[in-house]
N, C-alpha and C. Protein backbone atom coordinates (compact mmCIF):
# COMPACT_ATOMS: atom_id res chain seq x y z
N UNK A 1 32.10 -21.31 -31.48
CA UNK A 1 30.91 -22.17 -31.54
C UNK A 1 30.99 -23.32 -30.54
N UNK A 2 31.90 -23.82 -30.63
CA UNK A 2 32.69 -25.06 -29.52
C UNK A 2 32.18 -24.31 -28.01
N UNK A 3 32.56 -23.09 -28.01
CA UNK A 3 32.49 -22.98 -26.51
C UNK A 3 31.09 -22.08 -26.07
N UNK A 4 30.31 -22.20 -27.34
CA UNK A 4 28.86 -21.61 -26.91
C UNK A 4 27.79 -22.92 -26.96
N UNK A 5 28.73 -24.10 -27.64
CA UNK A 5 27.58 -25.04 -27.28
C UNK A 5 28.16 -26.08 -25.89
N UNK A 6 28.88 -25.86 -25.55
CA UNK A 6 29.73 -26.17 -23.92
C UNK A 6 28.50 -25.65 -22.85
N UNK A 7 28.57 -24.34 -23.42
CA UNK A 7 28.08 -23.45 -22.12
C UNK A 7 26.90 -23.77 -22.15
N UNK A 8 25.49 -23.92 -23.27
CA UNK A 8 24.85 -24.50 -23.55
C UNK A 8 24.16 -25.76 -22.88
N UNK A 9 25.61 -26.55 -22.60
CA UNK A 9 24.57 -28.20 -22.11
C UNK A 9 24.70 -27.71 -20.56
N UNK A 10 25.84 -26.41 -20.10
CA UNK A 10 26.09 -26.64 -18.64
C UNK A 10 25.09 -25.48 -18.35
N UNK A 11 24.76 -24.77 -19.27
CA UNK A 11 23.10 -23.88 -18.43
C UNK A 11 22.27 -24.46 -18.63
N UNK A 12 21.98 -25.93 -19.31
CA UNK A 12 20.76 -26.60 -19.50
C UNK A 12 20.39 -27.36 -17.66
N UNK A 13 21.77 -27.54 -17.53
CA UNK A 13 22.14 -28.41 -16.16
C UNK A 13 21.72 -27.80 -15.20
N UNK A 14 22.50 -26.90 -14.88
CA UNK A 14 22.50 -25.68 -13.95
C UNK A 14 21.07 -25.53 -13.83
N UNK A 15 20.34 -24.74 -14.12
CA UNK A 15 19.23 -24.21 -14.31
C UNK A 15 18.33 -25.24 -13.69
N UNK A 16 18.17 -26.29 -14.30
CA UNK A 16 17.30 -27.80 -13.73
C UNK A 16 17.90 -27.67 -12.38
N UNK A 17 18.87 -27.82 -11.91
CA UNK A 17 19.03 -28.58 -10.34
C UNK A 17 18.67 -27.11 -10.22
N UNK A 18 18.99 -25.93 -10.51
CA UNK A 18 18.58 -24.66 -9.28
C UNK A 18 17.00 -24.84 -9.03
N UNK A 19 16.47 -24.78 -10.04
CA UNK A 19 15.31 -24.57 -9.84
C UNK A 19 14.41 -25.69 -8.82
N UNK A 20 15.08 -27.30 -9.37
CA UNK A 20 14.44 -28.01 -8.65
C UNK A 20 15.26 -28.07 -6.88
N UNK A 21 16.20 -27.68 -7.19
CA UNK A 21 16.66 -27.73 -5.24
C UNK A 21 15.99 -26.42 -4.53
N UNK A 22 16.37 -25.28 -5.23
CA UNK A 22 16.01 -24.24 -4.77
C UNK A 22 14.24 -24.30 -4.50
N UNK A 23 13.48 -24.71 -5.26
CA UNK A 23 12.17 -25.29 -4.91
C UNK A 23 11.88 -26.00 -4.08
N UNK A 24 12.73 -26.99 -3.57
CA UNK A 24 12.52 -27.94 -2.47
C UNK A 24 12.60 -27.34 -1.55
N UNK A 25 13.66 -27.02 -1.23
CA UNK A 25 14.02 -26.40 0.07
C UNK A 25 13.19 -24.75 0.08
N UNK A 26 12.54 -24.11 -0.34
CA UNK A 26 11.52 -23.16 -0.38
C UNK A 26 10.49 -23.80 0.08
N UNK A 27 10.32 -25.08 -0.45
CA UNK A 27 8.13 -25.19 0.21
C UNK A 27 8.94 -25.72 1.64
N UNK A 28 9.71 -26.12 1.66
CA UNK A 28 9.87 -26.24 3.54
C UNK A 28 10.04 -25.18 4.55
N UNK A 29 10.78 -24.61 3.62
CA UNK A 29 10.79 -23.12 4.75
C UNK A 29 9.47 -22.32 4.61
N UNK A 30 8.77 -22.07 3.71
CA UNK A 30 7.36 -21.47 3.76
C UNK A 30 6.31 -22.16 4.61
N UNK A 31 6.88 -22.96 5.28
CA UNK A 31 5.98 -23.63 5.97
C UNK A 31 5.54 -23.33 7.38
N UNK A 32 6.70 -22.89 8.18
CA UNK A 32 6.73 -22.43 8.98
C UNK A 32 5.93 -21.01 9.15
N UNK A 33 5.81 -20.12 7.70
CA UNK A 33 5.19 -19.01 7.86
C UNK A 33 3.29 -18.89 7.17
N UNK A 34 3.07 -20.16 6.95
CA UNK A 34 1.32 -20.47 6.75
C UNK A 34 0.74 -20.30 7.79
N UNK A 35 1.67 -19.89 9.45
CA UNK A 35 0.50 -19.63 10.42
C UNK A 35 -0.06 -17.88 10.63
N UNK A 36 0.95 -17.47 9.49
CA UNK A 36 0.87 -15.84 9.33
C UNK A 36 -0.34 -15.52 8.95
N UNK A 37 -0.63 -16.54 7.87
CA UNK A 37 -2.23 -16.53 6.97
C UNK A 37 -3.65 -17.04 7.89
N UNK A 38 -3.41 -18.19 8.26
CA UNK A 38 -3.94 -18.81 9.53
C UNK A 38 -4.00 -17.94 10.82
N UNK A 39 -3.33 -17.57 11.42
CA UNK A 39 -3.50 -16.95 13.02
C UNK A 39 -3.58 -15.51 12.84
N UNK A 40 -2.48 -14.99 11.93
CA UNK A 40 -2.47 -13.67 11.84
C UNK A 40 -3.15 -12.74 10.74
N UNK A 41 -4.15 -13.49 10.03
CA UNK A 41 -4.74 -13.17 8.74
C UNK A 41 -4.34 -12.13 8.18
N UNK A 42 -2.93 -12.56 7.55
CA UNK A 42 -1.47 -11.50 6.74
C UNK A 42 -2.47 -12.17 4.86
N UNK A 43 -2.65 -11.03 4.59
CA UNK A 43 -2.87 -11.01 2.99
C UNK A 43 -1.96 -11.93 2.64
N UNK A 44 -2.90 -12.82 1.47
CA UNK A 44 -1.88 -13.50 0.27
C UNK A 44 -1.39 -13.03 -0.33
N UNK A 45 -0.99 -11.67 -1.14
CA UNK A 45 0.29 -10.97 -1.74
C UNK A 45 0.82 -10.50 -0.91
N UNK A 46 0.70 -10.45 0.25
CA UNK A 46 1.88 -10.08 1.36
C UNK A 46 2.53 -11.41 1.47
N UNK A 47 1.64 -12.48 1.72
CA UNK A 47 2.56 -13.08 2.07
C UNK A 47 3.69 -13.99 0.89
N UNK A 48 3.03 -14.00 -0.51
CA UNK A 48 3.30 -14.26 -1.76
C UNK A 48 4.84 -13.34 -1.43
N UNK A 49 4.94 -12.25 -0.62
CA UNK A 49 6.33 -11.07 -0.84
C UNK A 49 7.15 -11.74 0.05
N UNK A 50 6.32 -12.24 1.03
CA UNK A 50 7.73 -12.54 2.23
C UNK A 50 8.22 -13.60 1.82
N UNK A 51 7.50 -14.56 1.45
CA UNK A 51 8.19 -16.00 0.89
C UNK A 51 9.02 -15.71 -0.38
N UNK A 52 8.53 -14.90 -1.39
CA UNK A 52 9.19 -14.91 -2.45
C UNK A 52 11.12 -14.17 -2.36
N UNK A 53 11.15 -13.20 -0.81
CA UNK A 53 12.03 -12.67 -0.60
C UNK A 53 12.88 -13.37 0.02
N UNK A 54 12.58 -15.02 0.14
CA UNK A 54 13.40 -16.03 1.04
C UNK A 54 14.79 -16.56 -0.43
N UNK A 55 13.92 -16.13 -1.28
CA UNK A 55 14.48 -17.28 -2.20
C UNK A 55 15.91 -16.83 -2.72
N UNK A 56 16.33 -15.01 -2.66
CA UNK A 56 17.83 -14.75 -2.91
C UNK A 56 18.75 -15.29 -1.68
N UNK A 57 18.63 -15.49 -0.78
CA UNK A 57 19.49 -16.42 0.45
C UNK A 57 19.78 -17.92 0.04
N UNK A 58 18.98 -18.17 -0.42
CA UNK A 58 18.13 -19.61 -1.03
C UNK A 58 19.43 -20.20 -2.13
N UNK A 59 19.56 -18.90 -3.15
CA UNK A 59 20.09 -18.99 -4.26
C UNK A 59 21.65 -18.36 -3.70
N UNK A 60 21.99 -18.24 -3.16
CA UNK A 60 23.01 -17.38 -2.72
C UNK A 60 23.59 -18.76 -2.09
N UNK A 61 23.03 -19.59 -1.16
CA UNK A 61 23.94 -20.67 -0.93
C UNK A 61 23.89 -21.90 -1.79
N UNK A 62 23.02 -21.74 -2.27
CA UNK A 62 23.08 -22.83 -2.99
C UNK A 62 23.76 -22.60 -4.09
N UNK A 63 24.13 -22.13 -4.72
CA UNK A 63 24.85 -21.67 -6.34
C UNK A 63 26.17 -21.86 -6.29
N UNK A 64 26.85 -21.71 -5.64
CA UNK A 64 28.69 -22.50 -5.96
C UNK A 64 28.31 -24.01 -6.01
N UNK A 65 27.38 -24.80 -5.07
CA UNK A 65 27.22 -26.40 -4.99
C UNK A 65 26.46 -26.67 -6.12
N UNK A 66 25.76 -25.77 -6.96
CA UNK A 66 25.01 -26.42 -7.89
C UNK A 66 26.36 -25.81 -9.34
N UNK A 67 26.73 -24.84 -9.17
CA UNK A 67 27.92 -24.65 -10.21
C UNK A 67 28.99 -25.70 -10.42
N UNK A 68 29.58 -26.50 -9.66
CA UNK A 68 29.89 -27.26 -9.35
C UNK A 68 29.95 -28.35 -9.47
N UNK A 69 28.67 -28.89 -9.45
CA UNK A 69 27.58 -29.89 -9.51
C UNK A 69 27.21 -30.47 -11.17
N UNK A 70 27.09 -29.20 -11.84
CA UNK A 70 26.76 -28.71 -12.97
C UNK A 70 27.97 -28.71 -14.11
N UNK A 71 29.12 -28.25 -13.47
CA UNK A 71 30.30 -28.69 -14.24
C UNK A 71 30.83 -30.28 -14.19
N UNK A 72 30.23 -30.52 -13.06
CA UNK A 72 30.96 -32.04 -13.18
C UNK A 72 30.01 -33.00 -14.34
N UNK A 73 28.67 -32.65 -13.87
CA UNK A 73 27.93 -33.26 -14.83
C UNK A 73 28.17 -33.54 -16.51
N UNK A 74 28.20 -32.22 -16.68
CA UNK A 74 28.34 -31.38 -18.18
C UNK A 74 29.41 -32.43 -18.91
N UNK A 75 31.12 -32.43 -17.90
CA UNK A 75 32.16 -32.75 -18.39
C UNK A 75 31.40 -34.56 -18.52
N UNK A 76 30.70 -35.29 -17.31
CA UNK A 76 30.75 -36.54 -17.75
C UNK A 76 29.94 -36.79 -18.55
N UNK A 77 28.61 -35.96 -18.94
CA UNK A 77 27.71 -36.31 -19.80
C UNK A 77 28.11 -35.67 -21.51
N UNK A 78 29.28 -35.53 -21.55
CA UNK A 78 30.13 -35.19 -23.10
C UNK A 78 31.19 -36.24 -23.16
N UNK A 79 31.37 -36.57 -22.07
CA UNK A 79 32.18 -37.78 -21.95
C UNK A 79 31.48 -38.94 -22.41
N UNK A 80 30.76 -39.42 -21.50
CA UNK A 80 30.17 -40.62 -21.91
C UNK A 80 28.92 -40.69 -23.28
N UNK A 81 28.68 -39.82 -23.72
CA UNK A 81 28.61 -39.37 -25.27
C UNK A 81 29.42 -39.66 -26.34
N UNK A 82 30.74 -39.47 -25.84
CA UNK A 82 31.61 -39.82 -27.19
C UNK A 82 31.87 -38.29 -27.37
N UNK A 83 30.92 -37.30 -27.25
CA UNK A 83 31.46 -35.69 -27.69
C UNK A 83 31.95 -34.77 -27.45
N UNK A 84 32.92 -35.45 -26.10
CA UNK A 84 34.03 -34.91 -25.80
C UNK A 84 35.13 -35.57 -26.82
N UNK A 85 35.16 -36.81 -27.51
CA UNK A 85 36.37 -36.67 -28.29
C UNK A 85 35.76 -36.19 -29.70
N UNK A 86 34.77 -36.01 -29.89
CA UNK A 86 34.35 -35.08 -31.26
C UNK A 86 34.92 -33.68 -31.11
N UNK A 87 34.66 -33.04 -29.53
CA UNK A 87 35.16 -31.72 -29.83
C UNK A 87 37.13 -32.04 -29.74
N UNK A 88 37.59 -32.52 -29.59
CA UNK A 88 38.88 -32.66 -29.12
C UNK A 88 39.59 -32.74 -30.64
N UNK A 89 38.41 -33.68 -31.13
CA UNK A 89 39.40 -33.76 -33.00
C UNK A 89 39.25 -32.63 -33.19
N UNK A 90 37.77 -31.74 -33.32
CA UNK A 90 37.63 -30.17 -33.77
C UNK A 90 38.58 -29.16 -33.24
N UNK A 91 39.65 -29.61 -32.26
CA UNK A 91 40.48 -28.83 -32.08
C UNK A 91 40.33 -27.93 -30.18
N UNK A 92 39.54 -28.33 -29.65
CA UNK A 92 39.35 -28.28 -28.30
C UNK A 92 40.14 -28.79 -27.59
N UNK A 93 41.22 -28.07 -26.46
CA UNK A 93 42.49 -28.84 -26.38
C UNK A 93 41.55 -28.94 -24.50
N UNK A 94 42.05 -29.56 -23.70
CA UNK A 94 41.87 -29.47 -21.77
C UNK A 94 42.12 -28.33 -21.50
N UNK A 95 43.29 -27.59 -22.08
CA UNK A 95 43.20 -26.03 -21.71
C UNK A 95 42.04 -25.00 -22.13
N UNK A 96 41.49 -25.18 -23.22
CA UNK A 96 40.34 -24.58 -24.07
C UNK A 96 39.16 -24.94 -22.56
N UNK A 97 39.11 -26.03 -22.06
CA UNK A 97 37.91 -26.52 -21.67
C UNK A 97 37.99 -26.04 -20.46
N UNK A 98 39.26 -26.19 -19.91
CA UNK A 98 39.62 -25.42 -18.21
C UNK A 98 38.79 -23.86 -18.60
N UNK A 99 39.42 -23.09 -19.63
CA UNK A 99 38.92 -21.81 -19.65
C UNK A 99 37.50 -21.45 -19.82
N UNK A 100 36.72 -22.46 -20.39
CA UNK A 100 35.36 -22.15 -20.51
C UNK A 100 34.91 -22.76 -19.15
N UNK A 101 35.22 -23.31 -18.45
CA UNK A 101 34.78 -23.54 -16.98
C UNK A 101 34.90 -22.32 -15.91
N UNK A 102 36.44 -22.00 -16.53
CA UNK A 102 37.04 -20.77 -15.92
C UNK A 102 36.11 -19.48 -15.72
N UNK A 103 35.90 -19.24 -17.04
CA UNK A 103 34.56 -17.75 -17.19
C UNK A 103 33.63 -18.32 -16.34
N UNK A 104 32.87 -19.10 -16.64
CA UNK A 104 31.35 -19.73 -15.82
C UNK A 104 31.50 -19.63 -14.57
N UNK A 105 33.06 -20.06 -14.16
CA UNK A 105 32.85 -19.71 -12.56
C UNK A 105 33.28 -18.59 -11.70
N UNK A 106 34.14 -17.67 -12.75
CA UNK A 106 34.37 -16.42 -12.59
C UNK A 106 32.58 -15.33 -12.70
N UNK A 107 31.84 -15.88 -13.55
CA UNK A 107 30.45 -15.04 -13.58
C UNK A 107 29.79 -15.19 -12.02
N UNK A 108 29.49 -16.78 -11.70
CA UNK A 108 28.69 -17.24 -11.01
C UNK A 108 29.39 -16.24 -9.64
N UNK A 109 31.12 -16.40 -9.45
CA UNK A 109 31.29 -15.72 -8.40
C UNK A 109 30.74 -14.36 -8.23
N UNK A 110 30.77 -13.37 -9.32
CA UNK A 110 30.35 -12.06 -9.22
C UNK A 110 29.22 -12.12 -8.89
N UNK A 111 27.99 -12.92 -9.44
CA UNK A 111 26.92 -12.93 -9.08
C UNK A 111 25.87 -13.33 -7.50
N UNK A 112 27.38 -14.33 -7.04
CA UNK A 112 27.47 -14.54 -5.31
C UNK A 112 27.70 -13.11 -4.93
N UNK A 113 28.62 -12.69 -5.03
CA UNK A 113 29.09 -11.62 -4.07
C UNK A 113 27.97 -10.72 -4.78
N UNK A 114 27.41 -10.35 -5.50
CA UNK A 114 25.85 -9.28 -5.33
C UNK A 114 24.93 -9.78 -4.76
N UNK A 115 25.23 -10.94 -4.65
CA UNK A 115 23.45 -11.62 -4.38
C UNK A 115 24.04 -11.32 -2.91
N UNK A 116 25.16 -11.93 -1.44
CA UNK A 116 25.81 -11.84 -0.65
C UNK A 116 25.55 -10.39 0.26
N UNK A 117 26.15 -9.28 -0.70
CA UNK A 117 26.63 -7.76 -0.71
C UNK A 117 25.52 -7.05 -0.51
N UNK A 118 24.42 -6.77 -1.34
CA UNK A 118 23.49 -6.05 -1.93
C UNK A 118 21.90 -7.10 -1.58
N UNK A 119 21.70 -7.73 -2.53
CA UNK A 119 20.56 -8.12 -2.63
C UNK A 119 19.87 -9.03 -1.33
N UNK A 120 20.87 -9.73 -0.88
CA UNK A 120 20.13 -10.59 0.64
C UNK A 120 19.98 -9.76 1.76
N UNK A 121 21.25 -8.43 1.82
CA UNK A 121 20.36 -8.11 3.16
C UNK A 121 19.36 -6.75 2.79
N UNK A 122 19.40 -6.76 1.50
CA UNK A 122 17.77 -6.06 1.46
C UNK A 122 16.66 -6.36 1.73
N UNK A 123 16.72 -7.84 1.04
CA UNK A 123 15.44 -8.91 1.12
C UNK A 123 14.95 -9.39 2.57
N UNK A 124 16.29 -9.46 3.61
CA UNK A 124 16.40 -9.67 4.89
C UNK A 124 15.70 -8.23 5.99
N UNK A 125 16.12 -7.02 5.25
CA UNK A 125 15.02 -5.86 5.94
C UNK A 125 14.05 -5.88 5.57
N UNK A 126 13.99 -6.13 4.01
CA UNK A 126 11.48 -6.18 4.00
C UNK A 126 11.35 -7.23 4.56
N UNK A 127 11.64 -8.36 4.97
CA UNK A 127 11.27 -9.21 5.79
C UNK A 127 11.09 -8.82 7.03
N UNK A 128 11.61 -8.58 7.77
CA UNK A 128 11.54 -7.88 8.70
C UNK A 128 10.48 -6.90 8.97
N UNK A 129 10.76 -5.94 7.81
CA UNK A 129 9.78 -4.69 8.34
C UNK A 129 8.24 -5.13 7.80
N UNK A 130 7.97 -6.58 7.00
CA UNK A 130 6.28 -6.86 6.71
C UNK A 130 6.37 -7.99 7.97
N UNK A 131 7.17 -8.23 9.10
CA UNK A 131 7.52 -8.48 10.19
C UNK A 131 6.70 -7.81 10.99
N UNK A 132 7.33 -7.34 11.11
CA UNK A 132 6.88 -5.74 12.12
C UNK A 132 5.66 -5.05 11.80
N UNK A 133 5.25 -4.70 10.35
CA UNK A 133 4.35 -4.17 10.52
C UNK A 133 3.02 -5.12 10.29
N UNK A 134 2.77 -6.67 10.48
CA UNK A 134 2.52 -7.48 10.55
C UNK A 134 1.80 -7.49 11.81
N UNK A 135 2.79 -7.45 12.79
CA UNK A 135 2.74 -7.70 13.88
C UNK A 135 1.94 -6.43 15.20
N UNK A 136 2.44 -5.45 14.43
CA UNK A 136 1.51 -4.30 14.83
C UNK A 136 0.07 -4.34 14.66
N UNK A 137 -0.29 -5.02 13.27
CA UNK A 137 -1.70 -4.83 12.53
C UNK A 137 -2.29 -6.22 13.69
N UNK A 138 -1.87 -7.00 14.31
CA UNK A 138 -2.19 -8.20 14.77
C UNK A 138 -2.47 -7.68 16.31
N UNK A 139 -1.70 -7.04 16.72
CA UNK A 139 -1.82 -6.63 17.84
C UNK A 139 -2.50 -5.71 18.02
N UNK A 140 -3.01 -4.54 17.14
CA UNK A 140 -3.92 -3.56 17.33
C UNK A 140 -5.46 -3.79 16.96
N UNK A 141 -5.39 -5.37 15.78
CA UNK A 141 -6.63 -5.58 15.51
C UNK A 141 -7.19 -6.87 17.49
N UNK A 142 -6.12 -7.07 18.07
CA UNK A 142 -6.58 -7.52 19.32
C UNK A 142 -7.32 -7.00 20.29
N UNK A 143 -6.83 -5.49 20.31
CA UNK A 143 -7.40 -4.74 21.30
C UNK A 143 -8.91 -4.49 21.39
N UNK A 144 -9.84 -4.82 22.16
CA UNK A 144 -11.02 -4.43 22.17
C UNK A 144 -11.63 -3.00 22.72
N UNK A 145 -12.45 -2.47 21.84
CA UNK A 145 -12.91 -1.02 21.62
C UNK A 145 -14.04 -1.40 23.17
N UNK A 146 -13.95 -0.24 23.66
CA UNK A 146 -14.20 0.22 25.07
C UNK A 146 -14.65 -1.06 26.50
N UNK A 147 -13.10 -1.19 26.09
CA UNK A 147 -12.52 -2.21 27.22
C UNK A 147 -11.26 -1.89 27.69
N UNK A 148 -11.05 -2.40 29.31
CA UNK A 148 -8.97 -2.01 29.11
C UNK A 148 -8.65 -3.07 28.98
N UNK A 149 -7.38 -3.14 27.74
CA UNK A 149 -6.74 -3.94 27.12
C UNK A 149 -5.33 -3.73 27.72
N UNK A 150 -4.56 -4.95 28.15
CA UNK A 150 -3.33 -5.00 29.03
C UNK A 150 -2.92 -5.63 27.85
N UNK A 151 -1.94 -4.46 27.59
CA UNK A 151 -0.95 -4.39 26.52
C UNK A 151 0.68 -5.19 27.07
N UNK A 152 0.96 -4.93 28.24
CA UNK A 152 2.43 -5.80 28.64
C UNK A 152 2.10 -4.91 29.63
N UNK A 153 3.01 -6.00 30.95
CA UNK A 153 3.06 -5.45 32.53
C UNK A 153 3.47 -4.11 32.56
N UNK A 154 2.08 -3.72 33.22
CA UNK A 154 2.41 -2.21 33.95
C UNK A 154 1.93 -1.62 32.33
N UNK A 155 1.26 -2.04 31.70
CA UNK A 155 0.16 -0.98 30.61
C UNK A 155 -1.07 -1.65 30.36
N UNK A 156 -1.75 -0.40 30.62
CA UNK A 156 -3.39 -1.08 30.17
C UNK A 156 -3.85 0.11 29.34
N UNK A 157 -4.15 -0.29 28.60
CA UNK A 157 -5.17 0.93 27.14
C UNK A 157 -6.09 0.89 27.24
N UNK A 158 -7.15 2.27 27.41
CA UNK A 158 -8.50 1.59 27.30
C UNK A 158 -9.04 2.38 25.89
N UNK A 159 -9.36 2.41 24.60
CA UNK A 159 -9.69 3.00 23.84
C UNK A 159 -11.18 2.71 23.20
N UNK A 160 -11.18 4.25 23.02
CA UNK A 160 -12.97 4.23 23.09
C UNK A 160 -13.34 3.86 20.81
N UNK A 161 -12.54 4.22 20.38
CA UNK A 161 -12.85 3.83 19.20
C UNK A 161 -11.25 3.29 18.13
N UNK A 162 -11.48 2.60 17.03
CA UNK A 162 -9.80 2.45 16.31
C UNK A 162 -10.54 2.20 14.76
N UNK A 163 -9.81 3.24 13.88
CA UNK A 163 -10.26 2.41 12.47
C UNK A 163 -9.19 1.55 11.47
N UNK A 164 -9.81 1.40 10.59
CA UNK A 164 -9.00 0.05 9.32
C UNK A 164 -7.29 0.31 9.32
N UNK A 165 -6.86 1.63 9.96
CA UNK A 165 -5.42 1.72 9.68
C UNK A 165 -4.68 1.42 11.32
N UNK A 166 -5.42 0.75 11.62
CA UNK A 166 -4.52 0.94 13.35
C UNK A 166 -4.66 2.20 14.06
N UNK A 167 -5.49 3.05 13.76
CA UNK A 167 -5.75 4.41 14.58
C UNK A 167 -6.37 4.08 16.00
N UNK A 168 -5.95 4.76 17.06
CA UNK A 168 -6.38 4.61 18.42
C UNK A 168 -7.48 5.81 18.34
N UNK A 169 -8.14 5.94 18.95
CA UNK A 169 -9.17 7.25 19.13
C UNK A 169 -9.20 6.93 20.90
N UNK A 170 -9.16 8.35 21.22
CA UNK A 170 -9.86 8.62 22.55
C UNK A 170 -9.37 7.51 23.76
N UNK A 171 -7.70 7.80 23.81
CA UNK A 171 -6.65 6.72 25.13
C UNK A 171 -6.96 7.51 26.18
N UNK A 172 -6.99 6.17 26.73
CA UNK A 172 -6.67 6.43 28.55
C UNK A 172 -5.49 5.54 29.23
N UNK A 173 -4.04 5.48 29.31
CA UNK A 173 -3.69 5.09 29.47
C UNK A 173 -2.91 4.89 30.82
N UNK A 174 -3.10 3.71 31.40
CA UNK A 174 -2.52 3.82 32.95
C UNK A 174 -1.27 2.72 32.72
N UNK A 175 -0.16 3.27 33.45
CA UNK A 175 1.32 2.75 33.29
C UNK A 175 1.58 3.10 34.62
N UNK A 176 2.59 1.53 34.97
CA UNK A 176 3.56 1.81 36.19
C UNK A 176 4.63 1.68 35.95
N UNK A 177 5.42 2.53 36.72
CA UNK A 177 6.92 2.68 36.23
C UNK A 177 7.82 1.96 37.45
N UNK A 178 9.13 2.15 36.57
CA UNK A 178 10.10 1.16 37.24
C UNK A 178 9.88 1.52 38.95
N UNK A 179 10.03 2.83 39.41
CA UNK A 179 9.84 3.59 40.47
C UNK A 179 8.21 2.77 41.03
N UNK A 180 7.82 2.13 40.94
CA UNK A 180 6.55 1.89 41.24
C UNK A 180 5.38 3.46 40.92
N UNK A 181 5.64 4.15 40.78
CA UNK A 181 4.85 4.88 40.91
C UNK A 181 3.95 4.62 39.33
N UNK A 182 2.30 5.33 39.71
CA UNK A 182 1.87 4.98 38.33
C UNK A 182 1.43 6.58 37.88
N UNK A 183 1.29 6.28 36.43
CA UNK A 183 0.90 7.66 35.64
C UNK A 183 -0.39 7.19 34.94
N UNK A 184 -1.41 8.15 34.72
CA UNK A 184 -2.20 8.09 33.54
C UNK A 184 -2.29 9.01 32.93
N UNK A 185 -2.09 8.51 31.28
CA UNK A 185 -2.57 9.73 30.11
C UNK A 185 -4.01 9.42 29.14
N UNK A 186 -4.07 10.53 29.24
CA UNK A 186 -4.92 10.80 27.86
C UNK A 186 -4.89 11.21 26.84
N UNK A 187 -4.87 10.89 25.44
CA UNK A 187 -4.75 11.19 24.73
C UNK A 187 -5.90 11.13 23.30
N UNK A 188 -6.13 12.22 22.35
CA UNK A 188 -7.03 11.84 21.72
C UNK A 188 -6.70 10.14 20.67
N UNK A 189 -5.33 10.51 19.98
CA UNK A 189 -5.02 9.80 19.38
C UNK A 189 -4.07 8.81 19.39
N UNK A 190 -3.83 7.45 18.78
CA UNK A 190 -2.31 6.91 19.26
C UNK A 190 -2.20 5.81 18.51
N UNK A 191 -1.13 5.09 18.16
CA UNK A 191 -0.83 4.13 17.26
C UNK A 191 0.63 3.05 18.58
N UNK A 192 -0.34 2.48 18.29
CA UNK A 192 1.06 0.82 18.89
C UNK A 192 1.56 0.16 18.03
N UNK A 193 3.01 0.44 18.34
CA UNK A 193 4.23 0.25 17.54
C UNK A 193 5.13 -0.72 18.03
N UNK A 194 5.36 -1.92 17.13
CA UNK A 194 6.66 -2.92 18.29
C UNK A 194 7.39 -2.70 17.05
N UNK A 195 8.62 -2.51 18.09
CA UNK A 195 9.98 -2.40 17.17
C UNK A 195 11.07 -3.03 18.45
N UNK A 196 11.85 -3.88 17.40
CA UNK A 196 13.10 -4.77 18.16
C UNK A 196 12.51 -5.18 19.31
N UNK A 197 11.33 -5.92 19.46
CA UNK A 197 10.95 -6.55 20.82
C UNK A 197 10.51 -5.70 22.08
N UNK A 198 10.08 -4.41 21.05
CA UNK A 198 9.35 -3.69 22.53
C UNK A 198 8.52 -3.12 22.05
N UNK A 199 7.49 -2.50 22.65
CA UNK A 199 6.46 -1.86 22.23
C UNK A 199 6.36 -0.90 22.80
N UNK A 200 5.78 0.16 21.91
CA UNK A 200 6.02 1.46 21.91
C UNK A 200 4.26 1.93 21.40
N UNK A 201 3.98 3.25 22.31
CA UNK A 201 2.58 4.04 22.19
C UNK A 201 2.85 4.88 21.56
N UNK A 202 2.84 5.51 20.41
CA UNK A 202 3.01 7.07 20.09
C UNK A 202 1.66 7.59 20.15
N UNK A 203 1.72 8.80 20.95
CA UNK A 203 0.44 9.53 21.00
C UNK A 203 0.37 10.45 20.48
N UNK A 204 -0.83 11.30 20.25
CA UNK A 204 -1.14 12.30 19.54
C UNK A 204 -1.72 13.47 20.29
N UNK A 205 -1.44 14.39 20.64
CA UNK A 205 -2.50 15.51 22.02
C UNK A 205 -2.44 14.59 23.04
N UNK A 206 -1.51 13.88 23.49
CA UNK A 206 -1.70 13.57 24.88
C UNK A 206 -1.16 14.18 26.16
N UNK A 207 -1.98 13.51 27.01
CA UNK A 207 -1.90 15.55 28.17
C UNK A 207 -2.07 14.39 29.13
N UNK A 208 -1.31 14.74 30.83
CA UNK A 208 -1.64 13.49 31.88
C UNK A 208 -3.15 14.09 32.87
C-alpha cells in the first residue's frame, strides 16, 4: 500500500510536467508547419497527423528529465509534508524507497528505448512520406492545363488535361540532356513524382 501510494503522488507529478512541457514545446514546433495549410492548402486532418506524429520524439527526449524531475519533487513534497516520516514509522526504510524509485525508472527506461527503437523512426517516415506526397499534390496542382510548364532546367511539360488525383493526360515532353542533346516524348499519361530531392515523370504509353 506504502508503495502504491508513493507511485501515486510521483504519476500525479510526472504526468503534469509531461503534458505541460511536452505541450509547450509542440505549439512551437507546429509553427513552422501552418505554412503547409496556408501556401500549400495540406488538409486539416493531414495536417492534425503530421503534427500529432512530432510528439513521440517530443516525449522520447523529454522523459528521463521529467522522470527525474518528478522523483525529486515527489521525495521533497513528502518531505516537507511531514509524510515522509509517517511512512518511515509505518515501516518504510531509504532502501524500500530507493527500490520504488528503482522500478519507476527501470519502466520509464524500457519505455525510452521503444519509443527510441520502434516508434520515432516510424513517426519520422509518415512524416516524410505526407512530405512527399504533399509536395507532389502542390506541384502538380501548379502546373497549368494547356500551357508548357518548366518543371526544373532542361524540362518543360506541356499537358493538355490533369484530374483530382494528380493524373497527367495527353504529355509532350521536351528535355535536354547532360550531352546537350534534346529529346521529346509523348505520352498519353503521367504522374510527377519528387522523391529525395529530385523529380521524377513516370509515364504511361509514352513513345518519342
Amino acid at each position: 500500500m506504502l508503495e502504491i501510494y508513493i507511485i501515486k503522488r510521483f504519476l500525479r507529478l510526472f504526468f503534469t510536467n509531461l503534458f505541460i512541457l511536452v505541450g509547450i514545446i509542440w505549439l512551437t514546433r507546429i509553427v513552422k508547419y501552418v505554412d503547409f495549410i496556408t501556401v500549400k492548402n495540406m488538409g486539416i486532418a493531414d495536417f492534425i497527423m503530421l503534427t500529432t506524429l512530432l510528439l513521440p520524439r517530443l516525449v522520447e527526449f523529454l522523459l528521463p528529465i521529467i522522470t527525474f524531475a518528478a522523483a525529486i519533487f515527489t521525495y521533497n513534497s513528502l518531505l516537507n509534508s511531514r509524510e515522509l516520516f509517517i511512512l518511515k514509522s509505518s515501516g518504510l526504510s531509504r532502501f524500500d524507497l530507493l527500490k520504488i524509485f528503482s522500478k519507476i525508472f527501470a519502466v520509464v527506461m524500457l519505455a525510452n528505448y521503444l519509443l527510441a527503437l520502434y516508434v520515432v523512426p516510424f513517426c519520422y517516415q509518415k512524416i516524410e512520406q505526407i512530405k512527399t506526397d504533399l509536395a507532389n499534390e502542390f506541384l502538380t496542382a501548379s502546373l497549368e492545363v494547356g500551357s508548357f510548364n518548366q518543371i526544373s532546367d532542361g524540362l518543360v511539360v506541356y499537358i493538355d488535361d490533369k484530374d483530382k488525383t494528380g493524373l497527367l493526360k495527353n504529355l509532350i515532353i521536351h528535355q535536354e540532356l547532360l550531352n546537350d542533346e534534346k529529346t521529346i516524348i509523348f505520352a498519353d499519361h503521367g504522374k510527377i513524382i519528387k522523391s529525395d530531392n529530385n523529380l521524377l515523370l513516370g509515364l504511361n504509353e509514352g513513345r518519342d
